[in-house]
PDB file of N, CA and C in Angstrom:
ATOM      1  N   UNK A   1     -28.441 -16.139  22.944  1.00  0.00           N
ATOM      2  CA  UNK A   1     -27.477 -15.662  21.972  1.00  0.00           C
ATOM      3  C   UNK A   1     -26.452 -16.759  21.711  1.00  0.00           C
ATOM      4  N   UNK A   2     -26.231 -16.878  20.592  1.00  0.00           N
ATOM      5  CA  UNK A   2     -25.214 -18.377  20.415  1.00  0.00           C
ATOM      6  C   UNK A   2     -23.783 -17.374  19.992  1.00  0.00           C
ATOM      7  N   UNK A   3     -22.680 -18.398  19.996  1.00  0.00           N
ATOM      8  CA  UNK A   3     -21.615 -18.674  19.781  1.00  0.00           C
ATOM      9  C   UNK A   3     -21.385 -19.129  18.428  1.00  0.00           C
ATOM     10  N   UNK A   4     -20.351 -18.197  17.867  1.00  0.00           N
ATOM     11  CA  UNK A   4     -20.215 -18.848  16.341  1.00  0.00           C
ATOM     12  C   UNK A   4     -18.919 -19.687  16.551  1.00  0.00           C
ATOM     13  N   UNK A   5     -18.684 -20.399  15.082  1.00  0.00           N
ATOM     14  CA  UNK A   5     -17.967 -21.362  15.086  1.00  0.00           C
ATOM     15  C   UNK A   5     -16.514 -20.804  14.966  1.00  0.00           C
ATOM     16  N   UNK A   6     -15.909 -21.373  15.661  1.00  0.00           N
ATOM     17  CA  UNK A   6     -14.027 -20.896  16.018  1.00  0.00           C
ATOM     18  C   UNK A   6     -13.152 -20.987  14.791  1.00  0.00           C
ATOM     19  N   UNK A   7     -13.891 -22.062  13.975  1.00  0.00           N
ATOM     20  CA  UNK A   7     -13.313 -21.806  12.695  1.00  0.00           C
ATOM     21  C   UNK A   7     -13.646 -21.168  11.471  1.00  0.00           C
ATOM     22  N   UNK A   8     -13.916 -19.749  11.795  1.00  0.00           N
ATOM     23  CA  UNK A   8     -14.561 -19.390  10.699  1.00  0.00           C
ATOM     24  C   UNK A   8     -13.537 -19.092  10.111  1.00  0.00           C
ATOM     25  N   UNK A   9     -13.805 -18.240   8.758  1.00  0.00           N
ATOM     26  CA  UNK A   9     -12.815 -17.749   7.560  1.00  0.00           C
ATOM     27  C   UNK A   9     -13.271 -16.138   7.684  1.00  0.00           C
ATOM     28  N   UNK A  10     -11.939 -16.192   7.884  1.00  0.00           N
ATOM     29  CA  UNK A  10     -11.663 -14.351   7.634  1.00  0.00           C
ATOM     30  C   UNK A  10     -11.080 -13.847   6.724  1.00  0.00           C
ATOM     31  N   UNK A  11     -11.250 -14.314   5.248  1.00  0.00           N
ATOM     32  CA  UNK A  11     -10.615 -13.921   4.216  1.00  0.00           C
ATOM     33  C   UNK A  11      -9.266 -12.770   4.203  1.00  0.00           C
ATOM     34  N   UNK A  12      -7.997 -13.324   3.944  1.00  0.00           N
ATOM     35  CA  UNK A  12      -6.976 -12.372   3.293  1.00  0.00           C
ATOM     36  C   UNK A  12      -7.301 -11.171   3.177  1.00  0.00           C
ATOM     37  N   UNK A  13      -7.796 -11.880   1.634  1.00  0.00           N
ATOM     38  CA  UNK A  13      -8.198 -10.555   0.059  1.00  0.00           C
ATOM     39  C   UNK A  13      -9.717  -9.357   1.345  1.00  0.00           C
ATOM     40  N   UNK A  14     -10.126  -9.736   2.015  1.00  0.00           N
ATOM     41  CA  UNK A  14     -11.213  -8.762   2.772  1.00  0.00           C
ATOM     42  C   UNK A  14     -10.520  -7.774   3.471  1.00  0.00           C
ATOM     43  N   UNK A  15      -9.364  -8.157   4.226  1.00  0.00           N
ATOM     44  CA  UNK A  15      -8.509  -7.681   4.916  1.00  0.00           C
ATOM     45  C   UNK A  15      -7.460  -6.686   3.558  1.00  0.00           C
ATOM     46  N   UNK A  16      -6.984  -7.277   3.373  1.00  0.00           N
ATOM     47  CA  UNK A  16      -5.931  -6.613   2.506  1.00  0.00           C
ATOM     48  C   UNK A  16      -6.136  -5.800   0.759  1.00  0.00           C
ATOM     49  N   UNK A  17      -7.089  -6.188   0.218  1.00  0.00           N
ATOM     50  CA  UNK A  17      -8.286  -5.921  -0.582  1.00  0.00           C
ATOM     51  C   UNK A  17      -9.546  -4.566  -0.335  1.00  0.00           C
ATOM     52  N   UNK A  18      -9.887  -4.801   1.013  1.00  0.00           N
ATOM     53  CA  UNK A  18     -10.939  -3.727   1.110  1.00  0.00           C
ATOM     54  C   UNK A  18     -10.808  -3.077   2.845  1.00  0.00           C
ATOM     55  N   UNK A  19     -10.669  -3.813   3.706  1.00  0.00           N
ATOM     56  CA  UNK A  19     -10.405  -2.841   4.808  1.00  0.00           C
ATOM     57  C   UNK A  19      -9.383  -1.983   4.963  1.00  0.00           C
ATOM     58  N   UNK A  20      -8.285  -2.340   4.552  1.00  0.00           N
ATOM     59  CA  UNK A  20      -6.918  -1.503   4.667  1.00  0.00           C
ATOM     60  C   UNK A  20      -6.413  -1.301   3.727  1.00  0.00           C
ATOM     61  N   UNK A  21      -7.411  -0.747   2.816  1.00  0.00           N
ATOM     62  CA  UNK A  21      -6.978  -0.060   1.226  1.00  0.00           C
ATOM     63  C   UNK A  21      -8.095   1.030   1.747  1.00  0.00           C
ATOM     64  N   UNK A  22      -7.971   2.536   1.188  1.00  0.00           N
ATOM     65  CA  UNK A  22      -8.414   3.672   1.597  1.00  0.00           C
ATOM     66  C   UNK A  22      -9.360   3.586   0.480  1.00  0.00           C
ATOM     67  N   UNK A  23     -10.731   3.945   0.676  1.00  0.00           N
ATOM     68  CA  UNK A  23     -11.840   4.300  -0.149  1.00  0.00           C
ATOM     69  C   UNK A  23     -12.290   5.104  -0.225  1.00  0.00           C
ATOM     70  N   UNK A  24     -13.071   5.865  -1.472  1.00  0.00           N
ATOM     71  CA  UNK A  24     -13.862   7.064  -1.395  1.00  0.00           C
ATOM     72  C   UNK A  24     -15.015   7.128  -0.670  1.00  0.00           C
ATOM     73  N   UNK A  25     -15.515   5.416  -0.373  1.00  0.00           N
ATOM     74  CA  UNK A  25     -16.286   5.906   0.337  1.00  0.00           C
ATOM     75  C   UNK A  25     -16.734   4.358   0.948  1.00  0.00           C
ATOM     76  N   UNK A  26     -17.014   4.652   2.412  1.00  0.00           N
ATOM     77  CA  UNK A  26     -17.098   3.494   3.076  1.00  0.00           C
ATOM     78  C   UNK A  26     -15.903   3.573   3.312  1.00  0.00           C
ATOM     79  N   UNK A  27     -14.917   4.147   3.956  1.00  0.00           N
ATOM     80  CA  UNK A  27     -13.714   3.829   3.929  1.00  0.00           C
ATOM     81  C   UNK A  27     -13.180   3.303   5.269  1.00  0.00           C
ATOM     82  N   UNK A  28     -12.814   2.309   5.828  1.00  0.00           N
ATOM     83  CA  UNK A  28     -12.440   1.653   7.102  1.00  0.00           C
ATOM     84  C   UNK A  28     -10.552   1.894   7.542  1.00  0.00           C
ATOM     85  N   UNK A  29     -10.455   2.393   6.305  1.00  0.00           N
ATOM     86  CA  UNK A  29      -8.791   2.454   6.217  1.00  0.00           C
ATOM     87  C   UNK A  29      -7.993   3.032   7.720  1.00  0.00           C
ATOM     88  N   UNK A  30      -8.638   3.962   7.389  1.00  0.00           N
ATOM     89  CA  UNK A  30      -8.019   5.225   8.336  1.00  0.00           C
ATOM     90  C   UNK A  30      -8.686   5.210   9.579  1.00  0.00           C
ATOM     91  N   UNK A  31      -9.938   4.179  10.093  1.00  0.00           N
ATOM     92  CA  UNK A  31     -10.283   4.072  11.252  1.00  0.00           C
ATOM     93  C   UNK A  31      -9.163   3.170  11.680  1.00  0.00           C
ATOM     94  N   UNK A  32      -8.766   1.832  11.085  1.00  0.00           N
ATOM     95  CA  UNK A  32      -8.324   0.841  11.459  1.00  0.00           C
ATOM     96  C   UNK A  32      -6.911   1.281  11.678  1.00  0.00           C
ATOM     97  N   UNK A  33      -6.610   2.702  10.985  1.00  0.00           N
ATOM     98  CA  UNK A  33      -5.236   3.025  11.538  1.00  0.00           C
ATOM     99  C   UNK A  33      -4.913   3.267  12.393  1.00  0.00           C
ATOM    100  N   UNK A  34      -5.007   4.240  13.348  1.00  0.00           N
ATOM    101  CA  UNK A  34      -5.995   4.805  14.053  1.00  0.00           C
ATOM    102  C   UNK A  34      -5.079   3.658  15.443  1.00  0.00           C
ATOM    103  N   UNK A  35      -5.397   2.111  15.574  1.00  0.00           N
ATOM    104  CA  UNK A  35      -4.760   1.227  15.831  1.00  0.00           C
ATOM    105  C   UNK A  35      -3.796   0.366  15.646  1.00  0.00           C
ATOM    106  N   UNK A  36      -3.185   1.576  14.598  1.00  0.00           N
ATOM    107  CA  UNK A  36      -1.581   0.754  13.800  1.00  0.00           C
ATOM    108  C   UNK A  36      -2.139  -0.837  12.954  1.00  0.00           C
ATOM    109  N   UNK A  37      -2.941  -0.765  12.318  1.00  0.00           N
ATOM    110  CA  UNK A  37      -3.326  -1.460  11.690  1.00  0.00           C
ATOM    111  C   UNK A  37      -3.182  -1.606  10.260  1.00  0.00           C
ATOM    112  N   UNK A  38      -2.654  -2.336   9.159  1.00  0.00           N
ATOM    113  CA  UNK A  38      -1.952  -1.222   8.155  1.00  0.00           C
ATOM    114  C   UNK A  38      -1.655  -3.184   7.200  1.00  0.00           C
ATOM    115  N   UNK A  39      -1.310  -2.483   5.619  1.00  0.00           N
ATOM    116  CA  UNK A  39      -1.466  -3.903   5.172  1.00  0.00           C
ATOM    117  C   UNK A  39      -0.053  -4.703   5.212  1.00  0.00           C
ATOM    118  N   UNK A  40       0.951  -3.785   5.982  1.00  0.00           N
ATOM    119  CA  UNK A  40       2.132  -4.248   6.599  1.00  0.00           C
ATOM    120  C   UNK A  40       2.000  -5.464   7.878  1.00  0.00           C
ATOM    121  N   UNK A  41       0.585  -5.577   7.970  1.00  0.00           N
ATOM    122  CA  UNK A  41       0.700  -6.375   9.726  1.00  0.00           C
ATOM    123  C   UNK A  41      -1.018  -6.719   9.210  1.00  0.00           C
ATOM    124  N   UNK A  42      -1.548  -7.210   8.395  1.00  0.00           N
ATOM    125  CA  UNK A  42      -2.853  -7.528   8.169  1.00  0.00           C
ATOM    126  C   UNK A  42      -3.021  -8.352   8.891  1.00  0.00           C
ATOM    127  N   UNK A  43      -2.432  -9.758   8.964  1.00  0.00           N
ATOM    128  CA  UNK A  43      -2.298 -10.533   9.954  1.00  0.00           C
ATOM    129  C   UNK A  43      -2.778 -10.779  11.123  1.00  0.00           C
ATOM    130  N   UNK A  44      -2.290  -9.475  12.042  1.00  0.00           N
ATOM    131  CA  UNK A  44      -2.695  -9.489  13.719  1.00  0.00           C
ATOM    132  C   UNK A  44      -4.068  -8.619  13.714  1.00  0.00           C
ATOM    133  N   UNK A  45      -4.859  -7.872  12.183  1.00  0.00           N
ATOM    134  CA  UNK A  45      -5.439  -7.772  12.770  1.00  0.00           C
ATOM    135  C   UNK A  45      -6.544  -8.815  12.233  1.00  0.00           C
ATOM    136  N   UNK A  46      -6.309  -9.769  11.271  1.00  0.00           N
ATOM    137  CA  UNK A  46      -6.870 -11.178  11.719  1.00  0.00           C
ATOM    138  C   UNK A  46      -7.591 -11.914  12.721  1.00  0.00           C
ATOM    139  N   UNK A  47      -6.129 -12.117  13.149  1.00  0.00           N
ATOM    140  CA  UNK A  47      -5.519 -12.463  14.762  1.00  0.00           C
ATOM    141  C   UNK A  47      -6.671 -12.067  15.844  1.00  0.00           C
ATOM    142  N   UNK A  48      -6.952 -11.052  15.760  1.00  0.00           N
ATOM    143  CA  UNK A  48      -7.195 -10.316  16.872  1.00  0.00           C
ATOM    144  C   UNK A  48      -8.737 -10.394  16.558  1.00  0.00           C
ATOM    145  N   UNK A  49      -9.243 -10.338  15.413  1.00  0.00           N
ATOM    146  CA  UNK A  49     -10.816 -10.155  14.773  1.00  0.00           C
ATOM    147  C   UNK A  49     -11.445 -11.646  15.361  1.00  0.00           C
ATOM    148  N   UNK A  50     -10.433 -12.755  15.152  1.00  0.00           N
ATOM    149  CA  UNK A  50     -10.751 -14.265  15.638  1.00  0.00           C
ATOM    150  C   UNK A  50     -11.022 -14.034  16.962  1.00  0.00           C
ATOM    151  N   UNK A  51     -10.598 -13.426  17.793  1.00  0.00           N
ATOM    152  CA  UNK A  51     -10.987 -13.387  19.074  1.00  0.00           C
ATOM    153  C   UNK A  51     -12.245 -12.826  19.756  1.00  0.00           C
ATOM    154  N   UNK A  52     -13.060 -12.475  18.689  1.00  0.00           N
ATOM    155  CA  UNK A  52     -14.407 -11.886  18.793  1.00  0.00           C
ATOM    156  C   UNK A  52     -15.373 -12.839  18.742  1.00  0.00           C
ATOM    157  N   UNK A  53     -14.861 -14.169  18.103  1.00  0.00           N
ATOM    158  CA  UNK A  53     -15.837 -15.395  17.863  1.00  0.00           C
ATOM    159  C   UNK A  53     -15.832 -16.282  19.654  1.00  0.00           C
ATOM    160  N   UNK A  54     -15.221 -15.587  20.482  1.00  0.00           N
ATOM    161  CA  UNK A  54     -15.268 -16.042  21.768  1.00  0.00           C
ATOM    162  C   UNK A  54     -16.376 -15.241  22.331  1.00  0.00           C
ATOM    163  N   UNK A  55     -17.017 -14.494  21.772  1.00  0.00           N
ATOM    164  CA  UNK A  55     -17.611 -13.282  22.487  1.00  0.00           C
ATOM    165  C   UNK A  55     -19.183 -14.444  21.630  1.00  0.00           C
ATOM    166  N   UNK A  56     -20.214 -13.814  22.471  1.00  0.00           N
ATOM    167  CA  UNK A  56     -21.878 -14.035  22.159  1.00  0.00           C
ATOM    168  C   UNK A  56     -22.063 -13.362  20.767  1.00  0.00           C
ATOM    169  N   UNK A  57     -22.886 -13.735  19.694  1.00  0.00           N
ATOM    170  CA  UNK A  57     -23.231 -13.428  18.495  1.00  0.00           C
ATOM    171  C   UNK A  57     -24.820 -12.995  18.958  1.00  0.00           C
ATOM    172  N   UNK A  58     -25.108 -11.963  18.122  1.00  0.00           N
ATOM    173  CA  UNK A  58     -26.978 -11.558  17.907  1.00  0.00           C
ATOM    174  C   UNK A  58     -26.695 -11.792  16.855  1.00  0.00           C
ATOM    175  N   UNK A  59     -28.145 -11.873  16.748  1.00  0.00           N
ATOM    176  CA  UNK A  59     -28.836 -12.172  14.913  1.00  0.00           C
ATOM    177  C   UNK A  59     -28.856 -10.726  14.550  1.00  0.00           C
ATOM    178  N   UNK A  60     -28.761 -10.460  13.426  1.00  0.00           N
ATOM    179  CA  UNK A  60     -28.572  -8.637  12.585  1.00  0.00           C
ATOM    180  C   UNK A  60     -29.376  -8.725  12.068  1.00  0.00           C
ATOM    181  N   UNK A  61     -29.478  -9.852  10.889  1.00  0.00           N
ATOM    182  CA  UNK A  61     -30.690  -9.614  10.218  1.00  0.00           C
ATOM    183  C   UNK A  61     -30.851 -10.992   9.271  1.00  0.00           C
ATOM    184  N   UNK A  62     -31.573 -11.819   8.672  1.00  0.00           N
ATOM    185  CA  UNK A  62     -31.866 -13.039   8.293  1.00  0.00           C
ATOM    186  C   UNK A  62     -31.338 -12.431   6.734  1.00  0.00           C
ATOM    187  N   UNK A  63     -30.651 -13.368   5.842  1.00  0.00           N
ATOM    188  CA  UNK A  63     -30.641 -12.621   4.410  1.00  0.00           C
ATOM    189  C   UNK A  63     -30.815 -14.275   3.246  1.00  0.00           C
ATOM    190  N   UNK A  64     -31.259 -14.467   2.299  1.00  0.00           N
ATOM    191  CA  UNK A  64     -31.106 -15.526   1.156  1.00  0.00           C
ATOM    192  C   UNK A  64     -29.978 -16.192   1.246  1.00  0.00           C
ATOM    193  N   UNK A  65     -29.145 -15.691   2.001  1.00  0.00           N
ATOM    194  CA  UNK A  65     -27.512 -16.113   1.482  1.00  0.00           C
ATOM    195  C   UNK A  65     -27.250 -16.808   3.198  1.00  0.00           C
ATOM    196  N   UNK A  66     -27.701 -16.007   4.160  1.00  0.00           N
ATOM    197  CA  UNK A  66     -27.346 -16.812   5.290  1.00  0.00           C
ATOM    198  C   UNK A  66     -27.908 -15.740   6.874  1.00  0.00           C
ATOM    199  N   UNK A  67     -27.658 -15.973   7.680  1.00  0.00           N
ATOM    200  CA  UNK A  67     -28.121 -15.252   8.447  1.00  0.00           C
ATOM    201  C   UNK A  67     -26.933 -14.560   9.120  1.00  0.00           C
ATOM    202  N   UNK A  68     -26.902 -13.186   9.367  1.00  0.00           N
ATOM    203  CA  UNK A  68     -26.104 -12.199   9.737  1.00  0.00           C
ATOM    204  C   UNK A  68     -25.735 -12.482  11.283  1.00  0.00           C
ATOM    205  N   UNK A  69     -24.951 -11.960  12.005  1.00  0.00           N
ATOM    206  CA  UNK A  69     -25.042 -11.929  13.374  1.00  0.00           C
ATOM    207  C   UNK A  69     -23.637 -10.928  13.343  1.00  0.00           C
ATOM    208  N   UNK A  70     -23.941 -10.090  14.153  1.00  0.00           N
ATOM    209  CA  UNK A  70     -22.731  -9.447  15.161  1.00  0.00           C
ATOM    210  C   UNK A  70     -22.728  -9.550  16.570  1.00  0.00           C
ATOM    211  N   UNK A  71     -21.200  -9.154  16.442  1.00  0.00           N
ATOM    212  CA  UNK A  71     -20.144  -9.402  17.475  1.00  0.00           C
ATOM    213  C   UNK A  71     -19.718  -7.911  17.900  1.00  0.00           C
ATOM    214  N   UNK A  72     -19.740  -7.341  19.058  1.00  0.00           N
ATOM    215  CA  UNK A  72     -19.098  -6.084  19.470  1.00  0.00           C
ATOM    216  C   UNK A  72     -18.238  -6.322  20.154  1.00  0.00           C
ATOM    217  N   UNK A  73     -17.349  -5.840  20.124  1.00  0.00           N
ATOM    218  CA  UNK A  73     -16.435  -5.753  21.452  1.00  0.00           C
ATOM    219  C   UNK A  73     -14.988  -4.537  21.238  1.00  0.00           C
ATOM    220  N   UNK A  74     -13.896  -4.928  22.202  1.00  0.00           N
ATOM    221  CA  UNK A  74     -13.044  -3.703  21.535  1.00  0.00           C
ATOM    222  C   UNK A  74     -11.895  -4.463  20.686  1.00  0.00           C
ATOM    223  N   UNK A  75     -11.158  -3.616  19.838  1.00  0.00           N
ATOM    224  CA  UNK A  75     -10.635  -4.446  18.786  1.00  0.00           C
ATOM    225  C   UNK A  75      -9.226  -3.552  19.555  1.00  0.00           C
ATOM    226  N   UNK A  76      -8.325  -4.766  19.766  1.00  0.00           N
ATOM    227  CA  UNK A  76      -7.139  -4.194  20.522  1.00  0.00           C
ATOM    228  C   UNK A  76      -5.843  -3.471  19.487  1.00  0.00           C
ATOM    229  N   UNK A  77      -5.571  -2.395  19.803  1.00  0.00           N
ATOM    230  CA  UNK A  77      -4.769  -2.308  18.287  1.00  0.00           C
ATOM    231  C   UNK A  77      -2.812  -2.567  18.611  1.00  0.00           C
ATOM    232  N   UNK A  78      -2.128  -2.896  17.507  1.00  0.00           N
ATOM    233  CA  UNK A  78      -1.043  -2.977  17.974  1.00  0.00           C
ATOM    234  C   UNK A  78      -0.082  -2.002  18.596  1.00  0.00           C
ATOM    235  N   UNK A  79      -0.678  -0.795  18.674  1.00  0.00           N
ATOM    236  CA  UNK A  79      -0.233   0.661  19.205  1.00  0.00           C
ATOM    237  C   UNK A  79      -0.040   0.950  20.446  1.00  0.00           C
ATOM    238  N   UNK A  80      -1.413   0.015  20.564  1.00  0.00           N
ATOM    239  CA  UNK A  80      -1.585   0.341  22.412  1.00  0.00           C
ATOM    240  C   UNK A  80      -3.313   0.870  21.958  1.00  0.00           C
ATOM    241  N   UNK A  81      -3.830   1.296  21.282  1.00  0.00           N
ATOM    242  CA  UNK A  81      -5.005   2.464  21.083  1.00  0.00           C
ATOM    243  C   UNK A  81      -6.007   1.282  20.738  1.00  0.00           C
ATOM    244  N   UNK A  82      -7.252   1.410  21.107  1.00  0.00           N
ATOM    245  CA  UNK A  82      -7.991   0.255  21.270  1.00  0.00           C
ATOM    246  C   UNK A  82      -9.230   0.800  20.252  1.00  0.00           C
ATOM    247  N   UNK A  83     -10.132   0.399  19.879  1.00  0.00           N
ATOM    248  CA  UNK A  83     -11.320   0.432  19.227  1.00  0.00           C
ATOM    249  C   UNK A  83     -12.061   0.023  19.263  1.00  0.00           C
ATOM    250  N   UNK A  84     -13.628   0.881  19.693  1.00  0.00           N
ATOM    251  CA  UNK A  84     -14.821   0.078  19.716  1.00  0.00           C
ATOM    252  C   UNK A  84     -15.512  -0.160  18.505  1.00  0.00           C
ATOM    253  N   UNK A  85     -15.637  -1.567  18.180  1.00  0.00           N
ATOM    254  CA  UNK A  85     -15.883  -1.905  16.818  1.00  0.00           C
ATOM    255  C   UNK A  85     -17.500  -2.843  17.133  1.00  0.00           C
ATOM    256  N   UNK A  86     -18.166  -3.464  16.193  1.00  0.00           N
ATOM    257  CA  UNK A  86     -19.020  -4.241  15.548  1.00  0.00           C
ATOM    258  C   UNK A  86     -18.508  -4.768  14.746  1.00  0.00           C
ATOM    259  N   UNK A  87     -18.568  -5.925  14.949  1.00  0.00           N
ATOM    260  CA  UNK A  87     -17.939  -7.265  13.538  1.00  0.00           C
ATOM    261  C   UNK A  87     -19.012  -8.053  13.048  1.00  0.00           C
ATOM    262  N   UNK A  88     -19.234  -8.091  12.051  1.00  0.00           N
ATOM    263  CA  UNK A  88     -20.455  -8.658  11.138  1.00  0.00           C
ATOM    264  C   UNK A  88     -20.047 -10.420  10.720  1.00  0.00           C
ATOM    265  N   UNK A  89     -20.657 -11.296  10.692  1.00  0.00           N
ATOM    266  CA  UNK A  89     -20.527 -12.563  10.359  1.00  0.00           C
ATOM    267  C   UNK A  89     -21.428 -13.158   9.976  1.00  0.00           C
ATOM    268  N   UNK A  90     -21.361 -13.931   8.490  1.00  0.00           N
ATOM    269  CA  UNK A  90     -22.543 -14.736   7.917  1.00  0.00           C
ATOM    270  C   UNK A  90     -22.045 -16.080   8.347  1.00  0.00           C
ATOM    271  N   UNK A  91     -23.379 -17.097   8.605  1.00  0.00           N
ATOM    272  CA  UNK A  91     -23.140 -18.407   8.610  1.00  0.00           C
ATOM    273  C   UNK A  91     -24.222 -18.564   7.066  1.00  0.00           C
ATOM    274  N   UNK A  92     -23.347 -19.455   6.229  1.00  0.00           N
ATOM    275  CA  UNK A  92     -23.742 -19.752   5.355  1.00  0.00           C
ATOM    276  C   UNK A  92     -25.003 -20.452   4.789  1.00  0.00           C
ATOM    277  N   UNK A  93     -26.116 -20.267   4.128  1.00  0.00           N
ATOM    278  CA  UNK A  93     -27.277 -21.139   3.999  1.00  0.00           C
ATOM    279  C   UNK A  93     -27.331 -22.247   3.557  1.00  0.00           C
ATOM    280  N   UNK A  94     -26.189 -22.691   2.915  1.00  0.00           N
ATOM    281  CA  UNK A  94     -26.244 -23.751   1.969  1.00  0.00           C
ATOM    282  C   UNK A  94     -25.062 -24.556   2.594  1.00  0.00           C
ATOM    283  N   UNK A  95     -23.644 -24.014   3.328  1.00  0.00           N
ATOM    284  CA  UNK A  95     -22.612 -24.793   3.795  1.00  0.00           C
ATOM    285  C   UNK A  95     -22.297 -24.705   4.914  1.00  0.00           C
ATOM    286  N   UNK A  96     -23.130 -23.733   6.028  1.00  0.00           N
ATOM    287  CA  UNK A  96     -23.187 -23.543   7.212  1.00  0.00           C
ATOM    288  C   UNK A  96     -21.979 -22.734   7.557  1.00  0.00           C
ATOM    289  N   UNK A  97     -21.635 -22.806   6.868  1.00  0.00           N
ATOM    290  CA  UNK A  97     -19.669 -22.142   7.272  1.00  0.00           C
ATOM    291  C   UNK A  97     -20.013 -20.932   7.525  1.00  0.00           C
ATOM    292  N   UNK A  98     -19.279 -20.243   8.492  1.00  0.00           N
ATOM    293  CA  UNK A  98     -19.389 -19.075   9.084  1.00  0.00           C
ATOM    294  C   UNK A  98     -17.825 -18.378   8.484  1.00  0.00           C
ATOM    295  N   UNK A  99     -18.200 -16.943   8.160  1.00  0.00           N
ATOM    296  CA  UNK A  99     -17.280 -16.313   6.912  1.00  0.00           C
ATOM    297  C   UNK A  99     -17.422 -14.678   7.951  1.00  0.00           C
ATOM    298  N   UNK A 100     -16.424 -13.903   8.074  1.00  0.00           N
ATOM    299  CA  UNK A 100     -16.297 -12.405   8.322  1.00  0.00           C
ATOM    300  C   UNK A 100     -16.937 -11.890   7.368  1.00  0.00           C
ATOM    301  N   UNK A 101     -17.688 -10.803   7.884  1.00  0.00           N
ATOM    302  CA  UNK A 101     -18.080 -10.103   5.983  1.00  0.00           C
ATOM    303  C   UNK A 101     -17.520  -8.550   6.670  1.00  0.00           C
ATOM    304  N   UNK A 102     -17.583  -8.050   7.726  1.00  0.00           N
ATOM    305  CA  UNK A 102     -17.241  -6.663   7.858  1.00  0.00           C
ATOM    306  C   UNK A 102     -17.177  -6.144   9.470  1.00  0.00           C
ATOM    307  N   UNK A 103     -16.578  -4.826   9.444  1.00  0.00           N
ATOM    308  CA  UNK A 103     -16.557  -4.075  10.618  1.00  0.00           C
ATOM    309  C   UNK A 103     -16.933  -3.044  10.258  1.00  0.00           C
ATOM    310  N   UNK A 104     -17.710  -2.273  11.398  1.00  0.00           N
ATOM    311  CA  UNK A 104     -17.814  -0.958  11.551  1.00  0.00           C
ATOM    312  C   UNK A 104     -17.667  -0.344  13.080  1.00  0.00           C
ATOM    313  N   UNK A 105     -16.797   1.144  13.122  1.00  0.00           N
ATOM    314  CA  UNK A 105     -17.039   1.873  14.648  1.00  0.00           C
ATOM    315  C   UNK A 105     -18.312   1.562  15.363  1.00  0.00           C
ATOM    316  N   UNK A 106     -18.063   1.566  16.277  1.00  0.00           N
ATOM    317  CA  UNK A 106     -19.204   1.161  17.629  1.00  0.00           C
ATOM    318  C   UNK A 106     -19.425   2.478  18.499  1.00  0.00           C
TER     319      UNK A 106
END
């Protein structure tokens, strides 16, 4: 199982744009609250998502665009209330760069 790269990109606009904006559907909002997570403090949970790239990567699934791998572990929240999550990460096919694409409950 490899190790992804420490510098990946965890996009802003992913964070503040689509996880912690409430959806009709797919909605991550209100899990991530859950851990005082909120687009007041997007930031730490950044912060805190980077610290998953210390953890072992599996392969998810091979795709045109790059190959998938997740990361599980618990996502610490600023509350005190912790979360077992899955964090999704593409390394890129064409620039190798390794990019966040998502979370889901574990």
């Amino acid at each position: 199982m490899p190790y992804l790269d420490l510098r990946a990109t965890i996009a802003e606009a992913k964070l503040t744009k689509y996880l912690l904006i409430q959806k009709p559907k797919d909605d991550k909002s209100g899990f991530l609250a859950q851990a005082g997570y909120n687009l007041g403090n997007w930031w730490q949970l950044q912060q805190e998502l980077r610290q998953f790239l210390f953890n072992q990567a599996t392969l998810h699934k091979k795709t045109s665009f790059g190959d998938i791998y997740e990361i599980k572990g618990i996502l610490i929240g600023v509350n005190g209330i912790n979360l077992r999550v899955a964090t999704y990460w593409i390394v890129d096919s064409l620039t190798n760069e390794t990019k966040f694409v998502t979370l889901l409950p574990d």
